[in-house]
Protein backbone atom coordinates (compact mmCIF):
# COMPACT_ATOMS: atom_id res chain seq x y z
CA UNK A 1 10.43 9.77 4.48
CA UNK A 2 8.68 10.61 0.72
CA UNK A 3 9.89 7.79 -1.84
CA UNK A 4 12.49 9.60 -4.22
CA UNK A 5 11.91 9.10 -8.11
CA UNK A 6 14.05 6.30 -8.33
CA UNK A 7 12.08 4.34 -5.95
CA UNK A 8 8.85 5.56 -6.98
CA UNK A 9 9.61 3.89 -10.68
CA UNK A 10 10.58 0.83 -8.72
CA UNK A 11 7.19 0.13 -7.01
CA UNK A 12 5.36 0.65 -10.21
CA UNK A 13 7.69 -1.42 -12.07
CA UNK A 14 6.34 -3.73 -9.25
CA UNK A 15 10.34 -4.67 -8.04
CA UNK A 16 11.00 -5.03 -4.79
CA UNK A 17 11.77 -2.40 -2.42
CA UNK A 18 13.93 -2.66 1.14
CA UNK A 19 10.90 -2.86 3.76
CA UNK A 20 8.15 -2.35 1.34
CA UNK A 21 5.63 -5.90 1.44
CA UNK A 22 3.34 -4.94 -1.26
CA UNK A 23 3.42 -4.11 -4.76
CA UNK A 24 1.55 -1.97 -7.13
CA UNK A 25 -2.13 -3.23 -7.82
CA UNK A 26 -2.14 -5.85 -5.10
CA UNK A 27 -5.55 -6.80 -3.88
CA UNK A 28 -5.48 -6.04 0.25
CA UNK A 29 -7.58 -6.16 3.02
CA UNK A 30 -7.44 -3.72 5.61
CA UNK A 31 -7.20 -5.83 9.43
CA UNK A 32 -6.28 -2.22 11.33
CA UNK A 33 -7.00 1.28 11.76
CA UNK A 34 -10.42 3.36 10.46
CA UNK A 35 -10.74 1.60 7.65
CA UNK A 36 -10.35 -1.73 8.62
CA UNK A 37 -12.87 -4.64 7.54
CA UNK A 38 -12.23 -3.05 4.15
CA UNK A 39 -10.48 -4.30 1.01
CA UNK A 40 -9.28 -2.14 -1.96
CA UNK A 41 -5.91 -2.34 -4.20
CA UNK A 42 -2.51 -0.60 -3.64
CA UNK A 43 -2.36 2.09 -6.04
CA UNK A 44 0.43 4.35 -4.63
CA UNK A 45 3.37 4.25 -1.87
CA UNK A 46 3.23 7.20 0.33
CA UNK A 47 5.78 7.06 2.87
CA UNK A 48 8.74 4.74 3.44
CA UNK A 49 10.30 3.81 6.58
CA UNK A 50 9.68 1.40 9.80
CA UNK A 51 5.85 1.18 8.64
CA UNK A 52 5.75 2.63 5.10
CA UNK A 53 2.24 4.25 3.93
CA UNK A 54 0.63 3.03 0.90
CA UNK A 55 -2.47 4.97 -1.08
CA UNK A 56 -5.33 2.12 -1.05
CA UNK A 57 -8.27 2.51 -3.59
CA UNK A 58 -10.86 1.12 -1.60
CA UNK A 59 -13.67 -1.34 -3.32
CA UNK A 60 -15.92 2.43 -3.07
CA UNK A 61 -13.40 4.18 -5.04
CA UNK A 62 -12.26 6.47 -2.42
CA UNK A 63 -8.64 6.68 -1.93
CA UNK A 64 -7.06 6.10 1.73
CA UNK A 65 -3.54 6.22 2.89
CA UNK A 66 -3.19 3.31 5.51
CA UNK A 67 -0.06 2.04 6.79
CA UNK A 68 1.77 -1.35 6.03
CA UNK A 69 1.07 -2.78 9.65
CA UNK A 70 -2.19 -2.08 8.64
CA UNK A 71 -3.00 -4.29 5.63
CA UNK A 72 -2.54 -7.90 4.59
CA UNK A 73 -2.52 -9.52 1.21
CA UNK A 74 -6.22 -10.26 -0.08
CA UNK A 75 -7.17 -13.71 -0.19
CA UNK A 76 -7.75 -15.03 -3.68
């Protein structure tokens, strides 16, 4: 299901949101799917539900929606 308003000004007002691990601007690393072996920064929230979709700007620049299950916090 597409975030509503509301919850899109939560996640860039970086609070917390029911099933949603990752916050606006966080560094990740992609560990599944096409991209993975990647790393890029959460820039967007796409999609909520069992395995919500975030938009990833990749360390290229090119944009990528990639699934929750699918990324892990960057290490610093």
């Amino acid at each position: 299901m597409k975030p509503s308003s509301y919850q899109h000004n939560e996640f860039f007002a970086h609070r917390p949101l029911s099933g949603v691990t990752f916050k606006h601007n966080d560094a990740v690393d992609i560990v599944g799917g096409d991209y993975a072996g990647n790393s890029g920064s959460i820039v967007g929230l796409d999609e909520l539900g069992e395995d919500p979709c975030h938009l990833v700007e990749l360390g290229s620049g090119q944009d990528v929606f990639i699934s929750q299950s699918c990324l892990c916090l960057a290490e610093a």
